[in-house]
PDB file of N, CA and C in Angstrom:
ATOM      1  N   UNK A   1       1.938  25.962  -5.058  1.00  0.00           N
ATOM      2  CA  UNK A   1       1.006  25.036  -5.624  1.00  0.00           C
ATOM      3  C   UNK A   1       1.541  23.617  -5.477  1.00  0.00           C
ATOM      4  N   UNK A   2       0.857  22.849  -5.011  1.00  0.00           N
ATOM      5  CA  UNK A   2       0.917  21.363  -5.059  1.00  0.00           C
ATOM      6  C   UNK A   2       1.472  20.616  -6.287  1.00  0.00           C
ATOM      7  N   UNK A   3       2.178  19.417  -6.116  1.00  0.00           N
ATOM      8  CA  UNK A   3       2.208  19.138  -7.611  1.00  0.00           C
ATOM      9  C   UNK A   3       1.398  17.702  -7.605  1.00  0.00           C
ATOM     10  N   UNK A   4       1.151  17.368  -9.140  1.00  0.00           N
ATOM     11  CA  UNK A   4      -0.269  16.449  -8.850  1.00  0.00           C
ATOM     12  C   UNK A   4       0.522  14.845  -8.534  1.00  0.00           C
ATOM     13  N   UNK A   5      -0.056  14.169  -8.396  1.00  0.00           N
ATOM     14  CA  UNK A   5       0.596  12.678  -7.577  1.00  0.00           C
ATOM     15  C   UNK A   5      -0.355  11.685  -8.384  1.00  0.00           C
ATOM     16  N   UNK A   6      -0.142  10.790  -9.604  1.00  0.00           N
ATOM     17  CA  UNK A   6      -0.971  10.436 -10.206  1.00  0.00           C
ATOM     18  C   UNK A   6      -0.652   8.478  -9.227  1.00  0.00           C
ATOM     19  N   UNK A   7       0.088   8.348  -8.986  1.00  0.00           N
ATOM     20  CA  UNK A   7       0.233   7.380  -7.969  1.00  0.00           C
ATOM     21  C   UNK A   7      -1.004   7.308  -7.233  1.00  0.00           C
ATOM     22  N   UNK A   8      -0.836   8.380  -6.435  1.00  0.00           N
ATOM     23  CA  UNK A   8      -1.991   8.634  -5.084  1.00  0.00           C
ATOM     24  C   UNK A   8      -2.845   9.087  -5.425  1.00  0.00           C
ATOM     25  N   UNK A   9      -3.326   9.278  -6.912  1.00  0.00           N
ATOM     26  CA  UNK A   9      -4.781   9.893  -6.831  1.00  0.00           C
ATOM     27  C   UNK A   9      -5.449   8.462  -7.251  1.00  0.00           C
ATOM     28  N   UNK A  10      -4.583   7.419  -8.138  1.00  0.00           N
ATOM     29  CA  UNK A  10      -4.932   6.401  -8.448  1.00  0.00           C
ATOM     30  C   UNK A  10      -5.049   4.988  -7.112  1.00  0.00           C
ATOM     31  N   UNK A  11      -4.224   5.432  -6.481  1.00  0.00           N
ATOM     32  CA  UNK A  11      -4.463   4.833  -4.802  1.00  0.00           C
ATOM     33  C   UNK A  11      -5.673   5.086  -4.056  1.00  0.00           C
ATOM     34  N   UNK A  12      -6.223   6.444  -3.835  1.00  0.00           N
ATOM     35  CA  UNK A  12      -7.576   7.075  -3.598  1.00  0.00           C
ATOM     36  C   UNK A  12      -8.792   7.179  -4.822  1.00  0.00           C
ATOM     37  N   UNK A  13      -8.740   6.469  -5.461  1.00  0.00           N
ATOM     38  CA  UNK A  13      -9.555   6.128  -6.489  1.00  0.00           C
ATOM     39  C   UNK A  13     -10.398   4.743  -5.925  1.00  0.00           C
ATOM     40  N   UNK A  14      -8.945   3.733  -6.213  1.00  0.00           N
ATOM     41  CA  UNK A  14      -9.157   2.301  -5.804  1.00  0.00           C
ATOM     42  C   UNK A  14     -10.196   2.219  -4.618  1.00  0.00           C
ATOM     43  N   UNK A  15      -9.731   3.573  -3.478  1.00  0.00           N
ATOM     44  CA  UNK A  15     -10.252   3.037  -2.003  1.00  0.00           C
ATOM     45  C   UNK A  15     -11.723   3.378  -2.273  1.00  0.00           C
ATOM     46  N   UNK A  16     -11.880   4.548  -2.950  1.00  0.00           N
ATOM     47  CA  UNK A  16     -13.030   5.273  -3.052  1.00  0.00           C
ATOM     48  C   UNK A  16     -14.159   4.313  -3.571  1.00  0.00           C
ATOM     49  N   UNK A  17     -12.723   3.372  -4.935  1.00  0.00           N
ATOM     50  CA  UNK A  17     -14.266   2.212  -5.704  1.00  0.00           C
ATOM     51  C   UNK A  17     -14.316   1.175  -4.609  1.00  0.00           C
ATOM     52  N   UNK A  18     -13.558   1.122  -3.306  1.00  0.00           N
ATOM     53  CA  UNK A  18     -14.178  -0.219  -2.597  1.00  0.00           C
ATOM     54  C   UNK A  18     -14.951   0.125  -1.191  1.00  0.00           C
ATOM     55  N   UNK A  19     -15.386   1.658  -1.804  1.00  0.00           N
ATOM     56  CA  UNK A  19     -15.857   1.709  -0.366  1.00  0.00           C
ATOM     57  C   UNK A  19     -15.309   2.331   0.961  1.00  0.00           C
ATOM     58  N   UNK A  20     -14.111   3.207   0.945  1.00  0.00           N
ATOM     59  CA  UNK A  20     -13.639   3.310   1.856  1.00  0.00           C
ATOM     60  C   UNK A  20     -12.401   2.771   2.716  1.00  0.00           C
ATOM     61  N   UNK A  21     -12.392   3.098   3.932  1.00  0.00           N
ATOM     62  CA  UNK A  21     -11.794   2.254   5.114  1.00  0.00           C
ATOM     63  C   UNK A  21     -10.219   2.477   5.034  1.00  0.00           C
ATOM     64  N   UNK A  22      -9.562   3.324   3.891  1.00  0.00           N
ATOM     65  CA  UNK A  22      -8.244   3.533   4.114  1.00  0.00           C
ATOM     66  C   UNK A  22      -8.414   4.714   4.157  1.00  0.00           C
ATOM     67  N   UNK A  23      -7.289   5.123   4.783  1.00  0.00           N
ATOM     68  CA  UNK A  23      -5.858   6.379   4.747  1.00  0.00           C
ATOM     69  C   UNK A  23      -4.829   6.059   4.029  1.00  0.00           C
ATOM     70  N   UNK A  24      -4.659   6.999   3.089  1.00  0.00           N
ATOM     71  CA  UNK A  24      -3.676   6.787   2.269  1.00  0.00           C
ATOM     72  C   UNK A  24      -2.407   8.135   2.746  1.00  0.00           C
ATOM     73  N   UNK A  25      -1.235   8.216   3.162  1.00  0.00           N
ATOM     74  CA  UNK A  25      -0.057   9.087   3.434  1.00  0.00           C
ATOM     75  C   UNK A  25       1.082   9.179   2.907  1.00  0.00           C
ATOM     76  N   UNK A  26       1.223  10.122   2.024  1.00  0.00           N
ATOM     77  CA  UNK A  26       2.377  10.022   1.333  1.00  0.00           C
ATOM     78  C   UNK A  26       4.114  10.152   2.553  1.00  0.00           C
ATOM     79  N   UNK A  27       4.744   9.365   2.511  1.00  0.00           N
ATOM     80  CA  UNK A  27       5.722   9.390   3.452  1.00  0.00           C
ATOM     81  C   UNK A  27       7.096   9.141   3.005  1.00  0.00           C
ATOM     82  N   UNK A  28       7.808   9.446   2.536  1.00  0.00           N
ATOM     83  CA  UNK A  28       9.502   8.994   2.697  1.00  0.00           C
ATOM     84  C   UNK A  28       9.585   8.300   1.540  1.00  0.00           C
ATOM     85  N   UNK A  29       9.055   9.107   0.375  1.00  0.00           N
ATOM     86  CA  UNK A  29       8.911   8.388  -0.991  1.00  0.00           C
ATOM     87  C   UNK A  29       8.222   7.128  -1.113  1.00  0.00           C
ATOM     88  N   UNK A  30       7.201   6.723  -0.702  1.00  0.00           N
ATOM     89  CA  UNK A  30       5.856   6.095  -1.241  1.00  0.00           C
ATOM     90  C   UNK A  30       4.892   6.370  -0.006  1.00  0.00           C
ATOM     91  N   UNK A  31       3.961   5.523  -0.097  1.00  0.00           N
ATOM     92  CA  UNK A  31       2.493   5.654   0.581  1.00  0.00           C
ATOM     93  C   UNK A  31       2.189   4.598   1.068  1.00  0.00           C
ATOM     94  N   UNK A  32       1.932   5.158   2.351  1.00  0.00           N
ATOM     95  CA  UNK A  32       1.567   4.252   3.873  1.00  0.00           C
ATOM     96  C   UNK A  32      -0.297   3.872   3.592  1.00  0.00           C
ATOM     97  N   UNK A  33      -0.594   3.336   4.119  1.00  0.00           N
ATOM     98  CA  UNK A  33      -2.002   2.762   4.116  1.00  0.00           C
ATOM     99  C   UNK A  33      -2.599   2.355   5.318  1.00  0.00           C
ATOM    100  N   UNK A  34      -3.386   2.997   6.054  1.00  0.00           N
ATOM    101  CA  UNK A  34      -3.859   2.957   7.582  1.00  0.00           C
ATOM    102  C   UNK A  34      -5.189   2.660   7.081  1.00  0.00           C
ATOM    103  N   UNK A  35      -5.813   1.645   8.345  1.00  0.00           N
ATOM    104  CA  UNK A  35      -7.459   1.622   8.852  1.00  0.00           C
ATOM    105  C   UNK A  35      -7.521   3.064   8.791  1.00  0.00           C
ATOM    106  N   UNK A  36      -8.872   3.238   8.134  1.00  0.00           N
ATOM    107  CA  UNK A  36      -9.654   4.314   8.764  1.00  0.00           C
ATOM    108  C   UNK A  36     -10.256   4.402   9.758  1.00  0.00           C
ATOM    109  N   UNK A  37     -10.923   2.978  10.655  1.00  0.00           N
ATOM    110  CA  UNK A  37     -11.576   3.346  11.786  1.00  0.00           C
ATOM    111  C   UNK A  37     -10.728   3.556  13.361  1.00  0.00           C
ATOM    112  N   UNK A  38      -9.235   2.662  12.902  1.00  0.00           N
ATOM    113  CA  UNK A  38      -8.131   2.950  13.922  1.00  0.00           C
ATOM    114  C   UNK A  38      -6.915   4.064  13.847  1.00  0.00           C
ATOM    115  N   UNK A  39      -6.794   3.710  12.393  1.00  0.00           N
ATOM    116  CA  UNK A  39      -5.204   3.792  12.529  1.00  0.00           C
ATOM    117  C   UNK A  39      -4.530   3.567  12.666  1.00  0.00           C
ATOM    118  N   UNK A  40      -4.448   1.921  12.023  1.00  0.00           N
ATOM    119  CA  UNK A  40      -3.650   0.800  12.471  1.00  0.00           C
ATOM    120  C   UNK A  40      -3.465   0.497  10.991  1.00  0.00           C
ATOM    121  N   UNK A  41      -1.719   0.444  10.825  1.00  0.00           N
ATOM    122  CA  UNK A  41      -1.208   0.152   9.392  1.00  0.00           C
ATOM    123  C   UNK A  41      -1.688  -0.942   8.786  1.00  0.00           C
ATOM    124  N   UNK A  42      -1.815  -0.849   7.409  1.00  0.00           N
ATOM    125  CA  UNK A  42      -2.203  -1.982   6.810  1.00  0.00           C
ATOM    126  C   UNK A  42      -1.550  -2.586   5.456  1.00  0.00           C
ATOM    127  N   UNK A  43      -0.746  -1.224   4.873  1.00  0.00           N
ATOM    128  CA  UNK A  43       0.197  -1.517   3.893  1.00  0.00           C
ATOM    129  C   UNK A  43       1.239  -0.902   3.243  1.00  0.00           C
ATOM    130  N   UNK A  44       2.204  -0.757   2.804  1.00  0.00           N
ATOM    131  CA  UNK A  44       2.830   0.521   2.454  1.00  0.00           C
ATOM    132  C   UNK A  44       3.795  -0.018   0.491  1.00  0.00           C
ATOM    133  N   UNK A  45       2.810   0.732   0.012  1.00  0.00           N
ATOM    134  CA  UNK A  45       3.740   0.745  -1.508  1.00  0.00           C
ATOM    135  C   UNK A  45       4.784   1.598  -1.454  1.00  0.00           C
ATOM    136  N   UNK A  46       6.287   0.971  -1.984  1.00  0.00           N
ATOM    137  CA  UNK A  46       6.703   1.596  -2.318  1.00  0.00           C
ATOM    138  C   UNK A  46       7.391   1.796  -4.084  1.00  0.00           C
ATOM    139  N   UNK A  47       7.245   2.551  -4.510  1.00  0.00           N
ATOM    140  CA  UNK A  47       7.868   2.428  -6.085  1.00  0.00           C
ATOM    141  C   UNK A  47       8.947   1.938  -5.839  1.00  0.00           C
ATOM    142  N   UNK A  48       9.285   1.466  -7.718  1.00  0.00           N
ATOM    143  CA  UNK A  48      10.542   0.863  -7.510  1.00  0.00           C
ATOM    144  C   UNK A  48      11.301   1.938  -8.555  1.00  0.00           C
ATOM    145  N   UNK A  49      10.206   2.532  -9.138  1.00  0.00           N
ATOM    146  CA  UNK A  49      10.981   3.477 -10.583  1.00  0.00           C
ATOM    147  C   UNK A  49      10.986   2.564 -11.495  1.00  0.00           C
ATOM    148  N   UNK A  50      10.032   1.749 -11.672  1.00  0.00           N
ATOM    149  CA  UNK A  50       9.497   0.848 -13.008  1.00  0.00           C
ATOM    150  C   UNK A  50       8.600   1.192 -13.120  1.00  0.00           C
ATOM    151  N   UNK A  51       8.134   2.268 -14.422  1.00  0.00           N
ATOM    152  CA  UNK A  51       6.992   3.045 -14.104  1.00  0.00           C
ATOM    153  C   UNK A  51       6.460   2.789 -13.366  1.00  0.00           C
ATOM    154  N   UNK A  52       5.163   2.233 -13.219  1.00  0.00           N
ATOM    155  CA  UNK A  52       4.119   2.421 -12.131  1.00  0.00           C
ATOM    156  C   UNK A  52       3.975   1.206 -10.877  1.00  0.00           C
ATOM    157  N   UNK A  53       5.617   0.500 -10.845  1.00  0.00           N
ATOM    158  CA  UNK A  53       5.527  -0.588 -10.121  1.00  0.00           C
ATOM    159  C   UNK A  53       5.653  -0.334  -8.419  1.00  0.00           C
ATOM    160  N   UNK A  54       5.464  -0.930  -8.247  1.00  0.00           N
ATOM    161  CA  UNK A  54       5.639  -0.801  -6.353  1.00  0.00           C
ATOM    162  C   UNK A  54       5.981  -2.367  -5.640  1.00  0.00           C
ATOM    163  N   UNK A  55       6.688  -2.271  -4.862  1.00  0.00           N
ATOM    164  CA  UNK A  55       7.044  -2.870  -3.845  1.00  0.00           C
ATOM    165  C   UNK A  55       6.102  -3.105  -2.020  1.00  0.00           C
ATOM    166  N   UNK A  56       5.288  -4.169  -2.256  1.00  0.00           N
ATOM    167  CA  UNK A  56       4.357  -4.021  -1.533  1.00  0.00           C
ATOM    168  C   UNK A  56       5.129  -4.339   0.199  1.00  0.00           C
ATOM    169  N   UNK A  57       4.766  -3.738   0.872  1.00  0.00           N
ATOM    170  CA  UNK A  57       5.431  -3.840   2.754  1.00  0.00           C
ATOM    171  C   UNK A  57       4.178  -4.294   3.462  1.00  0.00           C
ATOM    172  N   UNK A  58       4.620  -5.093   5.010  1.00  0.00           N
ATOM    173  CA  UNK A  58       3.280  -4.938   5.214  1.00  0.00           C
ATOM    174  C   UNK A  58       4.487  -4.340   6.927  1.00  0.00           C
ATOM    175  N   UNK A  59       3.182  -4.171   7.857  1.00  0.00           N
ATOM    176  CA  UNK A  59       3.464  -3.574   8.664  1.00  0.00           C
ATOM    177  C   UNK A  59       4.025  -5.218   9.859  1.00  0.00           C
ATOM    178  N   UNK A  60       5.123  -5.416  10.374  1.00  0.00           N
ATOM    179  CA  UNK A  60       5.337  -6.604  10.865  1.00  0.00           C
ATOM    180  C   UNK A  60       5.269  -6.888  12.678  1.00  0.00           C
ATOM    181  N   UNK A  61       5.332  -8.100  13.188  1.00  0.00           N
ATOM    182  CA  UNK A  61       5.173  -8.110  14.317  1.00  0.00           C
ATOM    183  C   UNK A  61       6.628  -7.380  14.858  1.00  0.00           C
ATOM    184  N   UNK A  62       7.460  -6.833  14.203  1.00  0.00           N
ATOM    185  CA  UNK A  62       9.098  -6.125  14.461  1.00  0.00           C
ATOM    186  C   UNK A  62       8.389  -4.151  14.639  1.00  0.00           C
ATOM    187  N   UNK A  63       7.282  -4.198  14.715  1.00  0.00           N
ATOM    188  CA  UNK A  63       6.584  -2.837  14.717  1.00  0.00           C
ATOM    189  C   UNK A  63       7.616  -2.031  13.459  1.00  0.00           C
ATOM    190  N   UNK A  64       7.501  -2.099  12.062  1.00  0.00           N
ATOM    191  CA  UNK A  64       8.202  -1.449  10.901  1.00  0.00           C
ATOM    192  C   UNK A  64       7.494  -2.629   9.593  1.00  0.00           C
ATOM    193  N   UNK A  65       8.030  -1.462   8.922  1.00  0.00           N
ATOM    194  CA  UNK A  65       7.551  -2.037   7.282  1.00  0.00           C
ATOM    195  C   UNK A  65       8.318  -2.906   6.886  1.00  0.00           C
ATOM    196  N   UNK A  66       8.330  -4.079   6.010  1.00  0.00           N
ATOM    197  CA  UNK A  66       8.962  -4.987   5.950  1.00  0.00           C
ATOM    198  C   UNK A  66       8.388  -5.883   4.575  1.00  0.00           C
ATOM    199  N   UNK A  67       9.637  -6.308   3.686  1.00  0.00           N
ATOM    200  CA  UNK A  67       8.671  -6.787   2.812  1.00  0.00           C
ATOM    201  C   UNK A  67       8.018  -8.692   2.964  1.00  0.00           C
ATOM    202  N   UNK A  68       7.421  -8.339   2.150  1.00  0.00           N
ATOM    203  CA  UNK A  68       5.786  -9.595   2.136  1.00  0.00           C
ATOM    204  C   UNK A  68       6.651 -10.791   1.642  1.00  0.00           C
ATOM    205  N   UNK A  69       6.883 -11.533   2.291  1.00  0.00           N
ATOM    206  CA  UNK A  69       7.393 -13.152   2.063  1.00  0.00           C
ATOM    207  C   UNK A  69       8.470 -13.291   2.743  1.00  0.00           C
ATOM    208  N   UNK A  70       9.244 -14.712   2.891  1.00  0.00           N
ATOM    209  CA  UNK A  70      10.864 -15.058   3.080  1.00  0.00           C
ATOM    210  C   UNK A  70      11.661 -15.102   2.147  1.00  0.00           C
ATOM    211  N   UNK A  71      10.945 -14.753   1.273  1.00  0.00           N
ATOM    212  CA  UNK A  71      12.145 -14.814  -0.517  1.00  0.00           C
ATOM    213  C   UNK A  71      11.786 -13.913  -1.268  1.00  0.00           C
ATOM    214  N   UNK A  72      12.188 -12.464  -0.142  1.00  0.00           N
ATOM    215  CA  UNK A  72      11.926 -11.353  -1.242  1.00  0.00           C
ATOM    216  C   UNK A  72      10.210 -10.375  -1.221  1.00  0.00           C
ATOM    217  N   UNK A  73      10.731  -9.148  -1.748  1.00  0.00           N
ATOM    218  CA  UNK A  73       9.703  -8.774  -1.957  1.00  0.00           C
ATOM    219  C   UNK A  73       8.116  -9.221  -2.763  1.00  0.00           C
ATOM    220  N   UNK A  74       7.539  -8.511  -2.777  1.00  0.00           N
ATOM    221  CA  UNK A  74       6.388  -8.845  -3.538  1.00  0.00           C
ATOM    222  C   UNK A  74       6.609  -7.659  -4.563  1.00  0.00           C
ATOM    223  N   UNK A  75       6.545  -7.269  -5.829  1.00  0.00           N
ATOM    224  CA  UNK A  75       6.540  -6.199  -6.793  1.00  0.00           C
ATOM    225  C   UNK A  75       5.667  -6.288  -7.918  1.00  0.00           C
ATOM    226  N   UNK A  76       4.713  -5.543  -7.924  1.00  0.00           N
ATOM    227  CA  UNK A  76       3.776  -5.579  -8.572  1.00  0.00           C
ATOM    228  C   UNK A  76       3.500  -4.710  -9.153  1.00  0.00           C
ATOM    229  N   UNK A  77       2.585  -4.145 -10.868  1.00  0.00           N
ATOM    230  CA  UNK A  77       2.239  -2.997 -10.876  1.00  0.00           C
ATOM    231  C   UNK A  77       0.827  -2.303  -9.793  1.00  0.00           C
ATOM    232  N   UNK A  78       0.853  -1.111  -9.725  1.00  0.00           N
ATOM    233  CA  UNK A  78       0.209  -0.615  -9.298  1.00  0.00           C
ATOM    234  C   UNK A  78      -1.250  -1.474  -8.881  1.00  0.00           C
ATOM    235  N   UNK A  79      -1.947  -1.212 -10.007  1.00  0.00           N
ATOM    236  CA  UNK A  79      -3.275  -1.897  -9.533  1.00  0.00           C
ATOM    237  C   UNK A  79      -3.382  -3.499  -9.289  1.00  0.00           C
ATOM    238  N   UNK A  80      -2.421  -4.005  -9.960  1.00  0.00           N
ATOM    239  CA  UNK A  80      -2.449  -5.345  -9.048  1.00  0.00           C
ATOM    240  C   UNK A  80      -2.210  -5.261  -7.354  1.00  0.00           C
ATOM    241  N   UNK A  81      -1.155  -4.639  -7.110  1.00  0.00           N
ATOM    242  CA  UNK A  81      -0.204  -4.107  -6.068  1.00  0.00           C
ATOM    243  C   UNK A  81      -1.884  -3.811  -5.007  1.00  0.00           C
ATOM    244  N   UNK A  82      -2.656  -3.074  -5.499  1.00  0.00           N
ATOM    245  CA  UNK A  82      -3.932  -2.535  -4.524  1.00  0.00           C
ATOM    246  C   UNK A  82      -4.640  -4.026  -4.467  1.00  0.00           C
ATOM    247  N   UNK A  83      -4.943  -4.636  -5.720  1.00  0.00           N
ATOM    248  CA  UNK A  83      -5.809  -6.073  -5.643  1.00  0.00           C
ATOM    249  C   UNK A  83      -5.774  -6.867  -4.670  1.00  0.00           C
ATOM    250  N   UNK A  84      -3.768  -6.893  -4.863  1.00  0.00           N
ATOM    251  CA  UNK A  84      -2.941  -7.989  -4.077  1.00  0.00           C
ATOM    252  C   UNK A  84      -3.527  -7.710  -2.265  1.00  0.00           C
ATOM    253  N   UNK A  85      -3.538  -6.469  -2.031  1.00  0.00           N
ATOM    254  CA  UNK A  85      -3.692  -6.134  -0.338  1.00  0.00           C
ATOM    255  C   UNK A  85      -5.180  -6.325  -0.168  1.00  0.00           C
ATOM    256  N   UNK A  86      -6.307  -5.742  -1.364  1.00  0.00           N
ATOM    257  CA  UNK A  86      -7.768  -5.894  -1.147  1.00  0.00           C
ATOM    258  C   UNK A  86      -7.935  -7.493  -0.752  1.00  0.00           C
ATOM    259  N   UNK A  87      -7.548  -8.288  -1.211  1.00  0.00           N
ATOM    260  CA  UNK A  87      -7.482  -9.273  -1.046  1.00  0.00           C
ATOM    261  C   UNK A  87      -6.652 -10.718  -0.005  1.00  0.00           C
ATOM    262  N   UNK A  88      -5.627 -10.198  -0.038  1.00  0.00           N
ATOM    263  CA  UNK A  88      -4.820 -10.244   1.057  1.00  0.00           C
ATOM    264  C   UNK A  88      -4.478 -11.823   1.336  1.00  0.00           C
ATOM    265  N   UNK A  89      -3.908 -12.459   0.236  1.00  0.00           N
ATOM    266  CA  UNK A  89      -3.653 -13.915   0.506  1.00  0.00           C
ATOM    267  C   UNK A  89      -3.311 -14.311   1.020  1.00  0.00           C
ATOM    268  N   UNK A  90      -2.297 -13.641   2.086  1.00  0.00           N
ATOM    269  CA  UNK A  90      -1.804 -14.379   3.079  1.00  0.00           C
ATOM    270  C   UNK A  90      -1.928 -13.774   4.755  1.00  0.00           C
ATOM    271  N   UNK A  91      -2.757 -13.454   4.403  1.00  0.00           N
ATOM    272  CA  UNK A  91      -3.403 -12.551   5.953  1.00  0.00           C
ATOM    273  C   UNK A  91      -2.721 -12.215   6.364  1.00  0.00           C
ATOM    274  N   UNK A  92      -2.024 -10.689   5.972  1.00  0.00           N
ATOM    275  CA  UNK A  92      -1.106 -10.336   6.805  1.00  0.00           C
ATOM    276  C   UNK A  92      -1.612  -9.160   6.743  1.00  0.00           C
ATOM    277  N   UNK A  93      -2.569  -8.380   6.074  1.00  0.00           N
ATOM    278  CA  UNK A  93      -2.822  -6.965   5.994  1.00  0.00           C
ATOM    279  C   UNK A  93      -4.026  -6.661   6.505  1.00  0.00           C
ATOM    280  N   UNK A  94      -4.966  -7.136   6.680  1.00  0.00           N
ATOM    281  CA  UNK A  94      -5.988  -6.875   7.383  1.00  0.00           C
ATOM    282  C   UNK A  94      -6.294  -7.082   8.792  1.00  0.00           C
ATOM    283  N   UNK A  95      -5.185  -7.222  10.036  1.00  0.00           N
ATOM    284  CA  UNK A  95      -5.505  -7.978  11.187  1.00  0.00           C
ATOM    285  C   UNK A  95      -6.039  -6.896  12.076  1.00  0.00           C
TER     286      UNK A  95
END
């Protein structure tokens, strides 16, 4: 039996209330985030083990995950963490 992933059901929630357009993959202790119409990365949380915080990556021109700024990660809780990419202030996740 599976065990339940309240992370990723709350990750596939988010996509579900916007409509779509991700893949969500659990991978190497957090979750990758692909286009749905390619398959072309778009974000990858990873926890930090602050309850429900994550460490947002984006996918870089170095082809690997990498975190979001020159001074450091981005760490956010969870649903900000989804806001932060729906939104995407610094255009790096939607290209």
């Amino acid at each position: 039996m599976r065990k339940s992933d309240p992370l990723l059901a709350r990750i596939e929630a988010f996509n579900q209330a916007q409509e779509g357009g991700v893949i969500v993959r659990r991978a190497k202790g957090g979750y990758s985030l692909f286009g749905e119409e390619y398959g072309t990365p778009v974000a990858r949380l990873r926890p930090t083990g602050n309850g429900d915080e994550v460490e947002v990556l984006w996918w870089s021109h170095r082809d690997k995950w990498e975190p979001v700024g020159e001074f450091g990660g981005v760490i956010l809780p969870l649903d900000d963490a989804l806001e932060y990419i729906a939104e995407d202030p610094l255009g790096c996740f939607w290209i």
